[in-house]
C-alpha atoms as a PDB file:
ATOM      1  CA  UNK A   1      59.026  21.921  19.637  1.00  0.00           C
ATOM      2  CA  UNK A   2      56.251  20.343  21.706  1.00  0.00           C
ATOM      3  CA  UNK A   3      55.605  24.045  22.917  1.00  0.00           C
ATOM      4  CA  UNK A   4      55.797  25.375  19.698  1.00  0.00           C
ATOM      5  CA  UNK A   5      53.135  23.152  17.911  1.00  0.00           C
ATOM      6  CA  UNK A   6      50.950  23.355  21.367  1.00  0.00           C
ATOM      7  CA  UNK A   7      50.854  27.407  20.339  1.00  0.00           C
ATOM      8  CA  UNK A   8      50.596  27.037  16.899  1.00  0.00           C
ATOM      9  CA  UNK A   9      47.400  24.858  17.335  1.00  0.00           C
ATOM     10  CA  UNK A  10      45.650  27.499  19.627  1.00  0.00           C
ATOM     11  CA  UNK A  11      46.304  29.998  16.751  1.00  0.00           C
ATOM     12  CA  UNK A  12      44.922  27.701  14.511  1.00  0.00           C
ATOM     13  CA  UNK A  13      41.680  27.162  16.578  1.00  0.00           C
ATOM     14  CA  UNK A  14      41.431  30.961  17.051  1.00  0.00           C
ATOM     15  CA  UNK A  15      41.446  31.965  13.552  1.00  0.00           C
ATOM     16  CA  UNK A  16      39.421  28.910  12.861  1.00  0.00           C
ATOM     17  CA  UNK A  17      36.360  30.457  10.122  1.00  0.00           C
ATOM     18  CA  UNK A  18      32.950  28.626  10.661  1.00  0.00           C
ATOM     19  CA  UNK A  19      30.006  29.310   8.446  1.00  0.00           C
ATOM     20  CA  UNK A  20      27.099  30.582  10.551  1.00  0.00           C
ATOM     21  CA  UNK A  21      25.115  32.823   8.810  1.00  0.00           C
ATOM     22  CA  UNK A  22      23.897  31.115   5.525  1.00  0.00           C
ATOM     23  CA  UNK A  23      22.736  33.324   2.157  1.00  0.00           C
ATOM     24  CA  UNK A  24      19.045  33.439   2.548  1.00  0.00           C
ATOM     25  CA  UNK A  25      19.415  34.762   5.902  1.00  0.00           C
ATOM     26  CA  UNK A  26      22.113  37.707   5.005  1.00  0.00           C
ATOM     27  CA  UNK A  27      19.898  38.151   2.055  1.00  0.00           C
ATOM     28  CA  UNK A  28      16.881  39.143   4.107  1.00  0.00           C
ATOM     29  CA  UNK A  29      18.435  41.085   6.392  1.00  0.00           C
ATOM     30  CA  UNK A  30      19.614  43.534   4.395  1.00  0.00           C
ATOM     31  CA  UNK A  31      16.853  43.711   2.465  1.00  0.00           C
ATOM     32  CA  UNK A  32      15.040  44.214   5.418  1.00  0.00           C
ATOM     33  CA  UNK A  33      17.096  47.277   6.689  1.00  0.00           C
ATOM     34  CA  UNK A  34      16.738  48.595   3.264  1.00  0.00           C
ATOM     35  CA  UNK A  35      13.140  48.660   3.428  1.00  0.00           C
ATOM     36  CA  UNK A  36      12.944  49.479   7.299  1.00  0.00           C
ATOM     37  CA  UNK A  37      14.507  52.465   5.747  1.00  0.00           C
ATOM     38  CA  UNK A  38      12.502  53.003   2.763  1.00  0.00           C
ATOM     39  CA  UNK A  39       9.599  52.590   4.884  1.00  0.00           C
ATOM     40  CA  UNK A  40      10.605  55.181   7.466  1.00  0.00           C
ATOM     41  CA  UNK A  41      11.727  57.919   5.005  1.00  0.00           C
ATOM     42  CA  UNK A  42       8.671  57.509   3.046  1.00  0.00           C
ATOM     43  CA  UNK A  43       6.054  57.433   5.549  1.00  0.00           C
ATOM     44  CA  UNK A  44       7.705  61.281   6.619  1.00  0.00           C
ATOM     45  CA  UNK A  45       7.787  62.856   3.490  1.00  0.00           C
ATOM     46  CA  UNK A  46       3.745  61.460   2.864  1.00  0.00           C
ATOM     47  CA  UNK A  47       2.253  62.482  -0.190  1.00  0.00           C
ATOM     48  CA  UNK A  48       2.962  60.625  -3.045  1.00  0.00           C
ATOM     49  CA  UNK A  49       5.480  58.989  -1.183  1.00  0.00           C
ATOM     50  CA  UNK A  50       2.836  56.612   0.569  1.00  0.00           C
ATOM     51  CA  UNK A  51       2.146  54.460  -2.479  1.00  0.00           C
ATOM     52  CA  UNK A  52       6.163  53.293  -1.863  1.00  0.00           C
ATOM     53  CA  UNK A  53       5.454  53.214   1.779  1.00  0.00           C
ATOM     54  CA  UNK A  54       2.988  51.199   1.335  1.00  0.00           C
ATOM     55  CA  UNK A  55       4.958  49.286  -1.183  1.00  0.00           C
ATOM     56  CA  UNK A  56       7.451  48.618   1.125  1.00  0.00           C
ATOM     57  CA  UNK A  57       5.365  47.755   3.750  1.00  0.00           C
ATOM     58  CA  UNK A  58       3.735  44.521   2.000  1.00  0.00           C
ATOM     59  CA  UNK A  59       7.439  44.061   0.943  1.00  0.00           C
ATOM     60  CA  UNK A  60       8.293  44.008   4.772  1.00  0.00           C
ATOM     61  CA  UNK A  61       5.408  41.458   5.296  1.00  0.00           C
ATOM     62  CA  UNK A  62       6.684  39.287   3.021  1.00  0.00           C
ATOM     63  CA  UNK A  63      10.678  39.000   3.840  1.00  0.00           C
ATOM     64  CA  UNK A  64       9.115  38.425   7.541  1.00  0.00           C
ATOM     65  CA  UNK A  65       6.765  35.938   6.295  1.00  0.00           C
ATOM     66  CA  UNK A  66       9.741  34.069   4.563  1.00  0.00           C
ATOM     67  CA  UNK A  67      11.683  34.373   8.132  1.00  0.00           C
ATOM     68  CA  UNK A  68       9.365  33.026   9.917  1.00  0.00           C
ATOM     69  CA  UNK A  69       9.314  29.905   7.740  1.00  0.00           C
ATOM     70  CA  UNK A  70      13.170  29.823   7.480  1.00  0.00           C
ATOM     71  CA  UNK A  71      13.310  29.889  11.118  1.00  0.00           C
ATOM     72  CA  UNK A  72      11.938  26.701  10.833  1.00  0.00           C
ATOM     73  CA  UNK A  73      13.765  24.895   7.920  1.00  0.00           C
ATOM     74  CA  UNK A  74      16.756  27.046   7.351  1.00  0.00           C
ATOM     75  CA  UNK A  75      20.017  26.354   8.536  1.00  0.00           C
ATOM     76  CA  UNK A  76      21.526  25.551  11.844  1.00  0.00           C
ATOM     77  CA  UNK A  77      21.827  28.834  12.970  1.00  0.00           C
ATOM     78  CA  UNK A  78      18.833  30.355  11.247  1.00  0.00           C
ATOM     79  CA  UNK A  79      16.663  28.197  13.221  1.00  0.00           C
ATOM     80  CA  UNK A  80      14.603  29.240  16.153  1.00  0.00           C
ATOM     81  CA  UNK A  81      15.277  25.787  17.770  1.00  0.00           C
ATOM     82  CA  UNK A  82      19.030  26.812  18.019  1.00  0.00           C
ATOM     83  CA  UNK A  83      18.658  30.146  19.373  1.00  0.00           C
ATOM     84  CA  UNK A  84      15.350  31.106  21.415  1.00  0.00           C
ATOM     85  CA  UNK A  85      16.467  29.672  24.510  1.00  0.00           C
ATOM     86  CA  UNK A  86      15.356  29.929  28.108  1.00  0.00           C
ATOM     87  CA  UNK A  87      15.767  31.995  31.095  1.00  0.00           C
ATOM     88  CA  UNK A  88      18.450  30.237  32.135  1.00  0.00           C
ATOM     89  CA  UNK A  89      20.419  30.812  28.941  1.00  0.00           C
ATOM     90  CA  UNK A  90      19.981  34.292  29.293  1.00  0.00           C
ATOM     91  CA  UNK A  91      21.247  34.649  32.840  1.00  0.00           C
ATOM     92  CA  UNK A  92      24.464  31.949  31.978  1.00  0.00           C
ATOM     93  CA  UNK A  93      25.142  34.981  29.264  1.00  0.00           C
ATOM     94  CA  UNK A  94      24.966  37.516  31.324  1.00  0.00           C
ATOM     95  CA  UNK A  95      27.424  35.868  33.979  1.00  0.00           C
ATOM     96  CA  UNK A  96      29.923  35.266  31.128  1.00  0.00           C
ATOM     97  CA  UNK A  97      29.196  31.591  31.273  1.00  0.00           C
ATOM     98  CA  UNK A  98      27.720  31.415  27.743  1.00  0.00           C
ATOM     99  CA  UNK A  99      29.354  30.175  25.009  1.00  0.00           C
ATOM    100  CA  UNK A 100      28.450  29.183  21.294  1.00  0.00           C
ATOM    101  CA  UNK A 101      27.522  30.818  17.314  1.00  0.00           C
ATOM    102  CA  UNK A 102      24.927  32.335  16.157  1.00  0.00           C
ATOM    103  CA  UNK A 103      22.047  34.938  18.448  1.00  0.00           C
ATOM    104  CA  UNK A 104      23.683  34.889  21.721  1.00  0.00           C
ATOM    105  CA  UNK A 105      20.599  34.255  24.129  1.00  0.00           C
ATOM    106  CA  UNK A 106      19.992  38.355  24.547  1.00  0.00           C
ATOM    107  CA  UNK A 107      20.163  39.274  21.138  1.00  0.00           C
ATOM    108  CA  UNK A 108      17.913  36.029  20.473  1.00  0.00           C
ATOM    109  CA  UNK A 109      15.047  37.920  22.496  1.00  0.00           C
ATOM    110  CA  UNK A 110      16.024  41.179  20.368  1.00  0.00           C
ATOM    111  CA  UNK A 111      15.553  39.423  17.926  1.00  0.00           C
ATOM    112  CA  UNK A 112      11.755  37.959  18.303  1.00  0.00           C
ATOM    113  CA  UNK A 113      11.097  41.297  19.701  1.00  0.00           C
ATOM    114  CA  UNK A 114      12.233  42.967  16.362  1.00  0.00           C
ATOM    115  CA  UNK A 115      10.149  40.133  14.296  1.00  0.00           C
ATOM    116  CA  UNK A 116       7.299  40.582  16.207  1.00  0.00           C
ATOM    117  CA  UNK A 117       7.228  44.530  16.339  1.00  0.00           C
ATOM    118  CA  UNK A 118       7.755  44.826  12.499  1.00  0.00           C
ATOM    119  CA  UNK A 119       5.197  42.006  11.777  1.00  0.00           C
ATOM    120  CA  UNK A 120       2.799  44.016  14.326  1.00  0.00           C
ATOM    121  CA  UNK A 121       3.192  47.178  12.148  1.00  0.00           C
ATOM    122  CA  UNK A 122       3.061  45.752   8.769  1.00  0.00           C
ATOM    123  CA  UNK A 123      -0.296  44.062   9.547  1.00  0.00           C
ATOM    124  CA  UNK A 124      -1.362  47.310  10.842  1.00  0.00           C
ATOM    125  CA  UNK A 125      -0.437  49.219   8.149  1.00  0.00           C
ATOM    126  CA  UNK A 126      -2.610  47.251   5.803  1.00  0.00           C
ATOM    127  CA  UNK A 127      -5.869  48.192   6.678  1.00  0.00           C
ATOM    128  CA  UNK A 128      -4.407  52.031   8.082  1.00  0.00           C
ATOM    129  CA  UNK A 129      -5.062  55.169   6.290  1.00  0.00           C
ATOM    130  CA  UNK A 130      -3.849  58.760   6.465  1.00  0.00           C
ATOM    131  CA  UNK A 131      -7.499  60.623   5.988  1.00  0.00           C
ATOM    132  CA  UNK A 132      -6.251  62.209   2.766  1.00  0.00           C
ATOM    133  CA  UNK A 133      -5.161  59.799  -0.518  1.00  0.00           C
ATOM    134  CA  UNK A 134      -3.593  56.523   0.776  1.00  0.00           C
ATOM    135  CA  UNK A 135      -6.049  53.948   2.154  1.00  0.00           C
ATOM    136  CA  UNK A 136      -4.038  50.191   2.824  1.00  0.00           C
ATOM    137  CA  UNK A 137      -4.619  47.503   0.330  1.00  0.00           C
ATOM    138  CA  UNK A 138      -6.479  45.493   2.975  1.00  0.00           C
ATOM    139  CA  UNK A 139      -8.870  49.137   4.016  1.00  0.00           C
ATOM    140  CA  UNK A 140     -11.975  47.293   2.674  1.00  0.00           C
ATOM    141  CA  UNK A 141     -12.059  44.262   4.711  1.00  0.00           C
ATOM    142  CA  UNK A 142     -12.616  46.613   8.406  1.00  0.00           C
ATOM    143  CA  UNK A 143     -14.649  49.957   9.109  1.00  0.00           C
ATOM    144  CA  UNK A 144     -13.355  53.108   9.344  1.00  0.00           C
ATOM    145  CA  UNK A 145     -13.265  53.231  12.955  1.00  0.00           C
ATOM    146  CA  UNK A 146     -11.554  49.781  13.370  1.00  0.00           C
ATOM    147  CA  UNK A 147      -8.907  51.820  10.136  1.00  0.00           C
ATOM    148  CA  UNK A 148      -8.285  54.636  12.350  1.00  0.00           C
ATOM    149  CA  UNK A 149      -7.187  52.501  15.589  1.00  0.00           C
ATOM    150  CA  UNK A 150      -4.857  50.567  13.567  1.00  0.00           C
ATOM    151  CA  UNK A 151      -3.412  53.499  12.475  1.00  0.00           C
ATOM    152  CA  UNK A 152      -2.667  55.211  15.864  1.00  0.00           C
ATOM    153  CA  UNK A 153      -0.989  52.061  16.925  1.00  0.00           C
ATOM    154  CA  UNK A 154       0.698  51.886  13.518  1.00  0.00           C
ATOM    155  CA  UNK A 155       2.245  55.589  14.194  1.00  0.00           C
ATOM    156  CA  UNK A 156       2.711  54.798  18.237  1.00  0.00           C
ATOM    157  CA  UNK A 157       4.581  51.356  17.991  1.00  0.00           C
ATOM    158  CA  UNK A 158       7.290  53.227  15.378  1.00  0.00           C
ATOM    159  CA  UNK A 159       9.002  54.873  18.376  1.00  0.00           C
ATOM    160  CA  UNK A 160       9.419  51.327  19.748  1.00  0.00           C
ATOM    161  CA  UNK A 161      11.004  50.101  16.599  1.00  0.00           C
ATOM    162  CA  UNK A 162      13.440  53.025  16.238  1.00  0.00           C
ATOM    163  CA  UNK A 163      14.367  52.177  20.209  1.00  0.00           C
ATOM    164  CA  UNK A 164      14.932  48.468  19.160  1.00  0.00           C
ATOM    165  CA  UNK A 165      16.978  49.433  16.104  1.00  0.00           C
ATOM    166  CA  UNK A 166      19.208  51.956  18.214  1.00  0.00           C
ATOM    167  CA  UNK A 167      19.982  49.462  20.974  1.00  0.00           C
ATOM    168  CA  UNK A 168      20.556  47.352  17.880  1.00  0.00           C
ATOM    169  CA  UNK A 169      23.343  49.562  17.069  1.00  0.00           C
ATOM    170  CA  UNK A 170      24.378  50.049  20.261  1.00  0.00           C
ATOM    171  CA  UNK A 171      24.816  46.365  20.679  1.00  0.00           C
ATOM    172  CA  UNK A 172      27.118  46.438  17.603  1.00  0.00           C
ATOM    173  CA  UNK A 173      29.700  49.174  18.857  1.00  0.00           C
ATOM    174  CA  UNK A 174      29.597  47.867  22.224  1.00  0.00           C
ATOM    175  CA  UNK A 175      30.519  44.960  21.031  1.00  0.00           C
ATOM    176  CA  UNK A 176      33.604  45.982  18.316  1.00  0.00           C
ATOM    177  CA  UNK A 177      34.720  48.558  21.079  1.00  0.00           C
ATOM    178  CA  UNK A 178      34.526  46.325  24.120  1.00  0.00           C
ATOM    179  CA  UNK A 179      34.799  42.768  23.282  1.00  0.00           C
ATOM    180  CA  UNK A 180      36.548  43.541  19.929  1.00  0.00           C
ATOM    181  CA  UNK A 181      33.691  41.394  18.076  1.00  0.00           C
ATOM    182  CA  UNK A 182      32.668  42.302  14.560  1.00  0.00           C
ATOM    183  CA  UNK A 183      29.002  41.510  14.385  1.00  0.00           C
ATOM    184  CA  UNK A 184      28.437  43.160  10.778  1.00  0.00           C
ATOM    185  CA  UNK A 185      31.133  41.195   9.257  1.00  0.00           C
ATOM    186  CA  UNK A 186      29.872  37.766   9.777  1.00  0.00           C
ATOM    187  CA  UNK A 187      26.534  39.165   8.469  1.00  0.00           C
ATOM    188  CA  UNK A 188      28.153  39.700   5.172  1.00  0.00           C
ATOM    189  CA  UNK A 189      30.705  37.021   5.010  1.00  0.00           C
ATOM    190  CA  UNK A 190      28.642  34.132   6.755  1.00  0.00           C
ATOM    191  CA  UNK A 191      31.441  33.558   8.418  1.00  0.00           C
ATOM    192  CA  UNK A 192      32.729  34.328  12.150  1.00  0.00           C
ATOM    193  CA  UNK A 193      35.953  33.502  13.974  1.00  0.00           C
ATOM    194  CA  UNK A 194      35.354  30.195  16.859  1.00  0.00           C
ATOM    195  CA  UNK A 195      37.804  29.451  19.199  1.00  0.00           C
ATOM    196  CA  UNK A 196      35.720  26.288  20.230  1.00  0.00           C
ATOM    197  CA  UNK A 197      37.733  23.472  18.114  1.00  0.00           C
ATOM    198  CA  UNK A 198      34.241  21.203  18.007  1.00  0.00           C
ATOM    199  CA  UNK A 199      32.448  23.881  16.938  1.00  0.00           C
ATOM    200  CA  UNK A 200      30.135  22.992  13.825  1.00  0.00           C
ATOM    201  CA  UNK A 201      29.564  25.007  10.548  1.00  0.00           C
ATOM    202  CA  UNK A 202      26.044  25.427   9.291  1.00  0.00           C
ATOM    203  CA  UNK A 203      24.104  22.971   7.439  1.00  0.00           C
ATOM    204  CA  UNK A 204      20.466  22.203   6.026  1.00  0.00           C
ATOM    205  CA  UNK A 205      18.400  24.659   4.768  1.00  0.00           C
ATOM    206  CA  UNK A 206      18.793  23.390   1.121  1.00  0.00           C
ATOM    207  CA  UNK A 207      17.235  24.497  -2.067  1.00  0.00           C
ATOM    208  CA  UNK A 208      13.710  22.317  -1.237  1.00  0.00           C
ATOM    209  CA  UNK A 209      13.475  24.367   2.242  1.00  0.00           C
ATOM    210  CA  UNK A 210      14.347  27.609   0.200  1.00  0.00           C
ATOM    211  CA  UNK A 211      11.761  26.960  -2.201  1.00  0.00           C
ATOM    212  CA  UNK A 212       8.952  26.687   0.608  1.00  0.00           C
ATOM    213  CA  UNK A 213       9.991  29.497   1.958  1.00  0.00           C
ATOM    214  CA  UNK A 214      10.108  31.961  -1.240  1.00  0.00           C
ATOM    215  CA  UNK A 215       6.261  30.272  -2.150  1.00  0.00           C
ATOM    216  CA  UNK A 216       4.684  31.139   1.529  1.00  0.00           C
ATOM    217  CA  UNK A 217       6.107  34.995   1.423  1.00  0.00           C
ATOM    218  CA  UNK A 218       4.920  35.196  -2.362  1.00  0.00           C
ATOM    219  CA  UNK A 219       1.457  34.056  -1.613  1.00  0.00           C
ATOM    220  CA  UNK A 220       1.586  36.333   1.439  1.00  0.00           C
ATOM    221  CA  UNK A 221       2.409  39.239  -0.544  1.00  0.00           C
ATOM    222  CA  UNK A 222      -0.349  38.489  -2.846  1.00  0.00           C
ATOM    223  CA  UNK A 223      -2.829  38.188  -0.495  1.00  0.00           C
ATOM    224  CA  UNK A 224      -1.277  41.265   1.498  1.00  0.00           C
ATOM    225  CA  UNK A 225      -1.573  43.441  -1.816  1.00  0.00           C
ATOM    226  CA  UNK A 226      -5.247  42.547  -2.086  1.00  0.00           C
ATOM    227  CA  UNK A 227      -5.459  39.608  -3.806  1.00  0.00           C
ATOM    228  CA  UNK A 228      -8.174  38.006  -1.631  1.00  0.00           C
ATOM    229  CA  UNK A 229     -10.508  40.994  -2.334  1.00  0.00           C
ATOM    230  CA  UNK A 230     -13.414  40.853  -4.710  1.00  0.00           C
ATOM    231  CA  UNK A 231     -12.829  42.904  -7.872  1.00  0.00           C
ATOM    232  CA  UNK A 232     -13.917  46.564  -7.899  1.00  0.00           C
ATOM    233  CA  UNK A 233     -17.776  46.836  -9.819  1.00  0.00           C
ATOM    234  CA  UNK A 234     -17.459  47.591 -13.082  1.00  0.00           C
ATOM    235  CA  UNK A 235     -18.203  51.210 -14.093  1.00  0.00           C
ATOM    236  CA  UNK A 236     -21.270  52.512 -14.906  1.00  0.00           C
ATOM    237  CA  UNK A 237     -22.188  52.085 -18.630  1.00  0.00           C
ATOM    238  CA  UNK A 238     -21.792  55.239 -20.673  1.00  0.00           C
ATOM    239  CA  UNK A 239     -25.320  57.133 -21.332  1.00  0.00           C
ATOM    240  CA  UNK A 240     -26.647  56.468 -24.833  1.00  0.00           C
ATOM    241  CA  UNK A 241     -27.450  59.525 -26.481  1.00  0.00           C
END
């Protein structure tokens, strides 16, 4: 009987759900593989199609901008306090030694790297143009010359971001093949499996924190779209006859 409970408890601890990712954080990052997309298909088929790459663009800015406040006062495992860790970290992972929820210490630098790379290129792209019909909303505030170097970096760092999304991917079959880990799951559910019986489900990141961090991406995107800029001069008056 002893033996029986004893085995019946490790099942219990093994199939124990924890809530890790909470809804703000699933929310953006779908929406921000949505757009990623967007973004990507757009920007090839040019034309008309810039206006919505742009559009997505200042959309991407401002998911990132709400990130980057979330990572501060989200939830447990949202924050950047829980898991941007050191050197040490990393190596203890790569040994086997590591153990916990949320970024494992090498997907915590993919993730800053992915942050960073997508902020880099959203900032670039507004103040790039393509020579023909799209100019970025922010194209007034620098010269042409400054435009045009933003926008060879802007095209040159996208074959870095399509390398970061494929080891992305990579990552995730490796890791349902291999170590027989769904990683999209939790991403939808907010929930993942912990064998660890002291293991602790998410909490803070309330509705104030939300709020804070909706406001700063709003007033990014406004001032990303423009919104700093002086108004355009008003037309010429009409001749009188």
């Amino acid at each position: 009987m002893e033996n029986s409970a004893l085995h019946n408890s490790k099942v219990d601890d093994m199939d124990r759900s924890i809530a890790v990712w909470d809804l703000p954080t699933r929310i953006f990052h779908w929406s921000l593989v949505l757009l990623v997309a967007g973004s990507f298909i757009s920007g090839k088929i040019g034309g008309n199609a810039m206006l919505w790459h742009g559009t997505f663009g200042v959309a991407i800015l401002g998911l990132l901008s709400f990130r980057l406040i979330w990572g501060l006062v989200g939830s447990t495992y949202a924050r950047f306090t829980t898991f941007v860790r050191g050197p040490a970290a990393v190596l203890a992972y790569l040994r086997g030694d590591w153990q916990g929820l949320g970024h494992n210490p090498l997907g915590a630098l993919s993730v800053l790297a992915m942050l960073g790379l997508l902020l880099f290129q959203a900032c670039s792209g507004l103040i790039a143009n393509d020579d023909i019909a799209f100019n970025g909303p922010l194209y007034p505030l620098v010269s042409k010359d400054d435009s045009d170097r933003a926008t060879g970096l802007h095209r040159q760092s996208e074959i870095l971001i399509i390398t970061l999304v494929a080891l992305h991917l990579a990552a995730i079959g490796f890791y349902a093949r291999v170590k027989k880990q769904n990683l999209v799951r939790p991403m939808v559910t907010g929930l993942t499996e912990s064998p660890e019986s002291n293991a602790r489900p998410a909490s803070g990141g309330g509705p104030v924190a939300f709020v804070i961090a909706v406001v700063v991406a709003l007033v990014v995107v406004w001032a990303a779209s423009g919104g700093l800029l002086p108004p355009p001069p008003p037309p010429p008056p009409a001749p009188a006859w």
